[in-house]
Protein backbone atom coordinates (compact mmCIF):
# COMPACT_ATOMS: atom_id res chain seq x y z
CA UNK A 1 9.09 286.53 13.51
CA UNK A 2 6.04 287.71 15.12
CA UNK A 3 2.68 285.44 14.60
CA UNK A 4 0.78 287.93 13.08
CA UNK A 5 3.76 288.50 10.24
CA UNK A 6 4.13 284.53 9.95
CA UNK A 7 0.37 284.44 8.92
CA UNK A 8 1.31 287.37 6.42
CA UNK A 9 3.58 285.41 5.15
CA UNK A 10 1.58 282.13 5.16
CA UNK A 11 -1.19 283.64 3.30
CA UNK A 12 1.02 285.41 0.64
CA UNK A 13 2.85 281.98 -0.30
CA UNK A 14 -0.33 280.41 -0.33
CA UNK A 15 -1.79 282.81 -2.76
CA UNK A 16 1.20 282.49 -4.97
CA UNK A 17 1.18 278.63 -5.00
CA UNK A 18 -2.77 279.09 -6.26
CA UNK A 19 -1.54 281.36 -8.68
CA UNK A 20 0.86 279.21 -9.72
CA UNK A 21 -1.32 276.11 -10.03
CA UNK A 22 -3.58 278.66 -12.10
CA UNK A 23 -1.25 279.58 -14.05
CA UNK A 24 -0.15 276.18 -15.07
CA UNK A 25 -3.50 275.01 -15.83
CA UNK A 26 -4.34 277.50 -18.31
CA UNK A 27 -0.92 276.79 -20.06
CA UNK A 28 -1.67 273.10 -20.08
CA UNK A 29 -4.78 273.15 -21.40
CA UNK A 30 -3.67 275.61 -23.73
CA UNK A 31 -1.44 273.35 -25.03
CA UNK A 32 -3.90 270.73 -25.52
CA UNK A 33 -5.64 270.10 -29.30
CA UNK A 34 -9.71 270.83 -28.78
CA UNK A 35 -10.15 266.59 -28.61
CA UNK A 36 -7.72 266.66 -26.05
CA UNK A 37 -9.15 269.19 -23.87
CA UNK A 38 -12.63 268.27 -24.40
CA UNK A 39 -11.53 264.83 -22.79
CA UNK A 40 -9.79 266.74 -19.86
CA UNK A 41 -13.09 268.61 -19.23
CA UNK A 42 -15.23 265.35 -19.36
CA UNK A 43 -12.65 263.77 -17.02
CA UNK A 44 -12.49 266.71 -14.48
CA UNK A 45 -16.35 266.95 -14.94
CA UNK A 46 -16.48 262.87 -14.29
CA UNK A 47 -14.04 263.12 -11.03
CA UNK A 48 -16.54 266.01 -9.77
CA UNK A 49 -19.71 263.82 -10.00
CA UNK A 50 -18.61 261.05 -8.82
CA UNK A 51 -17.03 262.93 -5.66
CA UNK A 52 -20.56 264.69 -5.16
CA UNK A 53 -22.48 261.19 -5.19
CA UNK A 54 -19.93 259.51 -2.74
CA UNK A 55 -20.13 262.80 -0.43
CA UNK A 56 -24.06 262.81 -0.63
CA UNK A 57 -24.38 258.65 0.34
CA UNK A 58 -22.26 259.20 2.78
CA UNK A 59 -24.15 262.41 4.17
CA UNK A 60 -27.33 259.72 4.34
CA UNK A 61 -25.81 256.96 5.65
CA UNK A 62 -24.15 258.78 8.47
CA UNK A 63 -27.21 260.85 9.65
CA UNK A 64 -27.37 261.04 13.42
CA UNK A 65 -31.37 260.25 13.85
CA UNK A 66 -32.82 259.50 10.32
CA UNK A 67 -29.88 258.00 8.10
CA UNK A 68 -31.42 257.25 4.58
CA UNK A 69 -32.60 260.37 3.97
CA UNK A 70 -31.08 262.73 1.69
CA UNK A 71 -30.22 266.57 1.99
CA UNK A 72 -32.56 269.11 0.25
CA UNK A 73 -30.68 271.44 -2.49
CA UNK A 74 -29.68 274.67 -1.93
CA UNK A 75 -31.02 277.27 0.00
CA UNK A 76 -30.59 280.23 -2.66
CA UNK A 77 -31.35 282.92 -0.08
CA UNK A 78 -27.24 281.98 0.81
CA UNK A 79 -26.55 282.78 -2.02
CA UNK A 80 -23.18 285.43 -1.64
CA UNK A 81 -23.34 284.60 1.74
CA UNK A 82 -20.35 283.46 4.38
CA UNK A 83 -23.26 280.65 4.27
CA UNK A 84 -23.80 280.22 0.73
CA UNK A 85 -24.01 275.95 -0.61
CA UNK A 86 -26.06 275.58 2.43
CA UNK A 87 -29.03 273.35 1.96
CA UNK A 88 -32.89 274.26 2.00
CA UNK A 89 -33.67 273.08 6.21
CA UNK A 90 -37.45 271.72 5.15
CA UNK A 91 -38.02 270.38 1.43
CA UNK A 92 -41.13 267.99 2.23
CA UNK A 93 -42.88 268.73 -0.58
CA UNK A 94 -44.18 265.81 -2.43
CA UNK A 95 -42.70 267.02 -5.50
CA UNK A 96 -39.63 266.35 -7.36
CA UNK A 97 -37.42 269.46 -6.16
CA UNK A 98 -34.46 270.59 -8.64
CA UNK A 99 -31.57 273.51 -7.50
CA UNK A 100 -28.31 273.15 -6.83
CA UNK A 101 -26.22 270.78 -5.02
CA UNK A 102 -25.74 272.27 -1.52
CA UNK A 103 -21.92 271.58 -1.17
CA UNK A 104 -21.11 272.91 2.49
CA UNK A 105 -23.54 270.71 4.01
CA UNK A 106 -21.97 267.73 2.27
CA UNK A 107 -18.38 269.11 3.59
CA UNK A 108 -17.25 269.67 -0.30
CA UNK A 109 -15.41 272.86 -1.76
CA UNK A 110 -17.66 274.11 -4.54
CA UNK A 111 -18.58 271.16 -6.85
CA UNK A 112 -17.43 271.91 -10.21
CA UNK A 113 -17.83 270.22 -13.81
CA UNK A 114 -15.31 270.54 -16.14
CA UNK A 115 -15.98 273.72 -17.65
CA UNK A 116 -16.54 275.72 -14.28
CA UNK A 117 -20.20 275.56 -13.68
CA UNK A 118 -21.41 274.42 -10.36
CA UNK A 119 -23.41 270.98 -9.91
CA UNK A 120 -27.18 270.81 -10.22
CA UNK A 121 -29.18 268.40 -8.06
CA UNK A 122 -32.58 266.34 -8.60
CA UNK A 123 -34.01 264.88 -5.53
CA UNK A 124 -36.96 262.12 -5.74
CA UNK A 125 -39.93 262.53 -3.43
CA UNK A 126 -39.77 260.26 -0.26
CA UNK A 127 -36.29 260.82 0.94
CA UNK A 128 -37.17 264.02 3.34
CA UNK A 129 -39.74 261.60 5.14
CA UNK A 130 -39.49 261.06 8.93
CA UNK A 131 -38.81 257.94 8.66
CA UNK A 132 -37.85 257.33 5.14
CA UNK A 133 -40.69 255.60 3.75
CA UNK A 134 -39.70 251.58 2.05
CA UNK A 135 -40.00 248.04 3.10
CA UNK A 136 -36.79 248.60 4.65
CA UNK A 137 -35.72 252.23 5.56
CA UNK A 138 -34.85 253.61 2.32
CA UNK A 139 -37.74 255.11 0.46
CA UNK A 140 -38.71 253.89 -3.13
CA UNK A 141 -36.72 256.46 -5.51
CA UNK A 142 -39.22 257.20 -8.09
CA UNK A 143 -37.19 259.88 -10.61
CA UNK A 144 -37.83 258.57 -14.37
CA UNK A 145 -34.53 258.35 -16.52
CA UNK A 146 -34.17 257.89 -20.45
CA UNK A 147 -37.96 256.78 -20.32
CA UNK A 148 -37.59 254.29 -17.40
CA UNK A 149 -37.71 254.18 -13.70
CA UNK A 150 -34.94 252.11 -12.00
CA UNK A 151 -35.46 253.64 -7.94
CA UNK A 152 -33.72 256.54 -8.72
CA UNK A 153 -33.41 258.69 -5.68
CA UNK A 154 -31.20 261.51 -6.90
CA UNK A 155 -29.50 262.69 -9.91
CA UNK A 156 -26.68 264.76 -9.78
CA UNK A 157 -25.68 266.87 -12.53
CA UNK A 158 -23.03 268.64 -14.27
CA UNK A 159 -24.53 271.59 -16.83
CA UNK A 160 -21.70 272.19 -19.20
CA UNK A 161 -21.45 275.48 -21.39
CA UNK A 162 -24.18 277.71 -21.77
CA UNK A 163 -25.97 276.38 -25.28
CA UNK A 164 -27.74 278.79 -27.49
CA UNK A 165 -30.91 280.77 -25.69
CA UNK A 166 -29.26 280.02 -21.97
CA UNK A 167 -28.35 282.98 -20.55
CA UNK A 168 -26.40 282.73 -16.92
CA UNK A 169 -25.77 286.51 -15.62
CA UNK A 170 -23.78 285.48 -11.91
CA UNK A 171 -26.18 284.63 -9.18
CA UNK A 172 -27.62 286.53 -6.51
CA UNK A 173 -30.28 286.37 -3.72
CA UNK A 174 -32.17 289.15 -6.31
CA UNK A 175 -31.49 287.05 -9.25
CA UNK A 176 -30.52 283.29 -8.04
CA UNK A 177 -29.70 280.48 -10.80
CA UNK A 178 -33.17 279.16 -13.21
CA UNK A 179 -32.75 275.49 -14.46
CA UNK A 180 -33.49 276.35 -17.67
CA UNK A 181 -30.45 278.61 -18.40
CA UNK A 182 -27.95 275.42 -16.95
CA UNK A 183 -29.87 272.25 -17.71
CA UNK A 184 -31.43 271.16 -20.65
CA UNK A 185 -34.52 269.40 -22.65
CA UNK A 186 -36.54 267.85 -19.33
CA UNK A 187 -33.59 267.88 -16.65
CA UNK A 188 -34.40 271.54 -16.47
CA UNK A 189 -37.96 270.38 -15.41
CA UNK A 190 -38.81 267.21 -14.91
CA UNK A 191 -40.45 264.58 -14.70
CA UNK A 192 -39.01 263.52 -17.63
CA UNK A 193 -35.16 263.10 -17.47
CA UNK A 194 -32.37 262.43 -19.95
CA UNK A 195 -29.11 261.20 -20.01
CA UNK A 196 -28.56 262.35 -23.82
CA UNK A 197 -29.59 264.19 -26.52
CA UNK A 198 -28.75 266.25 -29.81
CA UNK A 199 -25.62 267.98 -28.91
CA UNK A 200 -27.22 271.29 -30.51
CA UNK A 201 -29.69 271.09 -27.57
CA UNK A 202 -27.59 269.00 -25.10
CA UNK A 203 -24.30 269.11 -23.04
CA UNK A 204 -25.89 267.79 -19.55
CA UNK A 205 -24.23 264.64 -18.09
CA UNK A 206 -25.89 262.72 -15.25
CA UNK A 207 -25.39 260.32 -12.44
CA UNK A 208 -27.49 258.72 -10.37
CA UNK A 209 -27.94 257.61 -6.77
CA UNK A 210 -30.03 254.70 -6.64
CA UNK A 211 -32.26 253.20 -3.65
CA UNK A 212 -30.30 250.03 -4.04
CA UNK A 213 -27.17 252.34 -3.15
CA UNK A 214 -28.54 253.54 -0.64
CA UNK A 215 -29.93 250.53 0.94
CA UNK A 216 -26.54 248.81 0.79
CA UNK A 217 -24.35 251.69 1.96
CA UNK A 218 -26.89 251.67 4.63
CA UNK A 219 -26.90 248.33 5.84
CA UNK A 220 -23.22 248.77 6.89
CA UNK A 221 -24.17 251.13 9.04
CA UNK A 222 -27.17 248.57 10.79
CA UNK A 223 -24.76 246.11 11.65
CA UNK A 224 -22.76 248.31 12.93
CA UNK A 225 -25.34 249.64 15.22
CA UNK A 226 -26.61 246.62 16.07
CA UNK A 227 -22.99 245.41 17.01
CA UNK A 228 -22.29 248.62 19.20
CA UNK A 229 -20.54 251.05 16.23
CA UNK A 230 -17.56 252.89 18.29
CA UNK A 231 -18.56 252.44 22.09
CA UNK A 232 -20.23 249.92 24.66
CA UNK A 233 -23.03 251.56 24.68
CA UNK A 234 -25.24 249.31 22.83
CA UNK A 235 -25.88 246.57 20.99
CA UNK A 236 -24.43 243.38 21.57
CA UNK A 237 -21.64 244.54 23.01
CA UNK A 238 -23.03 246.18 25.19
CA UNK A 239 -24.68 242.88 26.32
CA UNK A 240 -21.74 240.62 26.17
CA UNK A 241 -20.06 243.63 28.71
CA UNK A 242 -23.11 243.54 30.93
CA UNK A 243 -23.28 239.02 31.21
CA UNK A 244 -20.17 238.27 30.09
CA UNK A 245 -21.32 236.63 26.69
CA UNK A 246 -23.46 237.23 23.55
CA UNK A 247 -27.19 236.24 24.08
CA UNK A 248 -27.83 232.51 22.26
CA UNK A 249 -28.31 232.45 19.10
CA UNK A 250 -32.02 233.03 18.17
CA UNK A 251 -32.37 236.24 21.13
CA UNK A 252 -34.40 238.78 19.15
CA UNK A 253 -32.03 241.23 18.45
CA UNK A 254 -34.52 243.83 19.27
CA UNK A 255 -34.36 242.89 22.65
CA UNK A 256 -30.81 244.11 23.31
CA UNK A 257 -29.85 247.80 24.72
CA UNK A 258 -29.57 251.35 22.31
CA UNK A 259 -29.73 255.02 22.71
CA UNK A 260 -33.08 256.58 22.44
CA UNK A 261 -32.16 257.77 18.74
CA UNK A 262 -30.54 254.66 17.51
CA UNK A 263 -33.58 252.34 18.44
CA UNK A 264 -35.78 255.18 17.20
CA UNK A 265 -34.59 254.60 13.41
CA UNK A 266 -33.87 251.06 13.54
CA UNK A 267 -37.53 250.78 15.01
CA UNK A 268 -39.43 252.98 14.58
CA UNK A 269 -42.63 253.88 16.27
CA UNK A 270 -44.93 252.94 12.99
CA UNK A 271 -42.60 250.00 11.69
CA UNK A 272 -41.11 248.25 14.85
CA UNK A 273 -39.48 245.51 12.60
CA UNK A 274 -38.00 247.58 10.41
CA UNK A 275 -34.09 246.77 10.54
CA UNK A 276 -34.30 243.66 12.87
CA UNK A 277 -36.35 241.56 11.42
CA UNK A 278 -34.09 241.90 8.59
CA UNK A 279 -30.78 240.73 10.52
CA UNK A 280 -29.77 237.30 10.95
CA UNK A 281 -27.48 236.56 14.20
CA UNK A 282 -25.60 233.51 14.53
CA UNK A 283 -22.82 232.47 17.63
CA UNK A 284 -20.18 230.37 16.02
CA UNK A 285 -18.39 230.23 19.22
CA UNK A 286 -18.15 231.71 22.80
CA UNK A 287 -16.28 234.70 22.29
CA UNK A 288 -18.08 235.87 18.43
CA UNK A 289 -21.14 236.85 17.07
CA UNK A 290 -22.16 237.41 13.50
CA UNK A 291 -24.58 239.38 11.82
CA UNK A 292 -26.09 239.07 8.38
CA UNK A 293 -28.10 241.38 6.39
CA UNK A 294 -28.34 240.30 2.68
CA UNK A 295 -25.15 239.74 1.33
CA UNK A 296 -23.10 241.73 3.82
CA UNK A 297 -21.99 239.86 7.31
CA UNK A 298 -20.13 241.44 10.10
CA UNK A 299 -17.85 239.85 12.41
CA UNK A 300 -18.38 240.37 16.15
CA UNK A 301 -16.01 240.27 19.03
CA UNK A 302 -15.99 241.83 22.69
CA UNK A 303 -15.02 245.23 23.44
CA UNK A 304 -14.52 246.07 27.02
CA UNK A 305 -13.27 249.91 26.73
CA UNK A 306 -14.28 252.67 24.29
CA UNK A 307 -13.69 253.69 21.58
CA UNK A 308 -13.73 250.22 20.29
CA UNK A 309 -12.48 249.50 16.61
């Protein structure tokens, strides 16, 4: 069999398996009482946020030269585009910013709740800073929720079924997606959000990313740095490869060897002490170091030959 007639055949017995899982699904469901597949939506719509907020931590945390930032929404000139889910490249503005979750960026398929509509995405001023601006890399999220502000940087949304006086024709460059027709009472504007509400005028459900998240998903990622993450390049491995032992307990960790970009978020220019004054080192014996950043410690031990685990 020829390769081109093997990837005929490949595609066709893919299409037929999604037909099949299709297929299925509609038969289950229809099988279901309405309680039971209102549940399945909310569970399917559940599984979809919470994949979105892991997806969109770990976009921040794992950003090359400003990790704690987050991603913009979507561009909606993509829109029916091979590059459509693609996120706005500049979103600086001081205001809270509402569109759509941009899903290729955060390497998802198309995010979708329960009942087939695509996420929706709230992003709190302060996170497209260079650096993020905060006591300690992470920017204060300022997004009011159900009346009260808890550092919310990000909401993420799921819009539910159309309710009366929403109208959603499918979206277009011409004619992209308005708020108001998928989000309702003040998600569709702001600054006012809501995590309920009469169900005549309100099907929304929302979950948040919170500064706190974002700062301890983050400080993983310092002491990892600060260790030397995957190579002996940096940190103190670097060090203990270059004079044959971790500096004494007490060196100011600032003091040890990183990439250009590394040092240039974990000190920056206009906050030098940014990350390591916040890290405690300790040598409990020879061969180990240990770092400390609130409650999370990280165990240190030489690595002579990358990639290191």
């Amino acid at each position: 069999m020829t390769t081109t007639l093997r990837s005929q055949v490949g595609s066709a017995l893919l299409m037929l398996l999604f037909l099949i899982v299709g297929i299925g699904t509609t038969l289950l469901l229809s099988s279901l009482s309405p309680g039971q597949q209102q549940r399945e939506q909310n569970s399917r719509t559940q599984a979809a946020l919470r994949q979105a907020k892991e997806a969109l931590i770990a976009w921040s945390v794992t950003h090359k030269s400003i990790p704690g930032r987050l991603p913009c929404p979507e561009d909606i000139t993509t829109i029916g585009t091979p590059t459509e889910g693609k996120a706005l490249s500049n979103c600086t503005s001081p205001s809270i910013l509402i569109g759509r979750i941009a899903w290729r960026d955060l390497g998802l398929s198309e995010p979708r709740d329960g009942t087939g509509e695509q996420l929706w995405y709230v992003l709190s001023p302060g996170f497209r800073s260079t650096p993020p601006v905060g006591s300690a890399g992470v920017a204060n999220g300022q997004l009011q929720l159900d009346g009260t502000y808890n550092g919310i940087a990000a909401l993420i949304i799921a819009p539910g079924t159309p309710l009366p006086g929403q109208t959603r024709t499918p979206p277009s460059i011409a004619s992209p997606p308005a708020s108001v027709n998928y989000l309702d009472l003040g998600n569709a504007t702001g600054p006012a959000f809501v995590n309920n509400g009469p169900a005549a005028t309100f099907n929304d459900q929302v979950i948040t990313i919170t500064t706190q998240e974002l700062l301890q998903a983050l400080s993983s990622r310092v002491l990892a740095e600060i260790r030397g993450a995957f190579d002996v390049q940096n940190g103190l491995r670097r060090y203990y490869n270059d004079n044959g032992s971790f500096p004494p307990a007490g060196t100011p960790l600032d003091n040890l060897n990183f990439d250009n970009t590394t040092r240039s978020w974990l000190a920056p220019t206009a906050n030098p002490g940014l990350w390591f004054s916040l890290v405690g080192y300790t040598t409990p014996s020879p061969t180990t170091a240990q770092l400390t950043l609130g409650t999370l410690t990280l165990k240190v031990i030489p690595c002579t030959a990358a990639p290191c685990p």
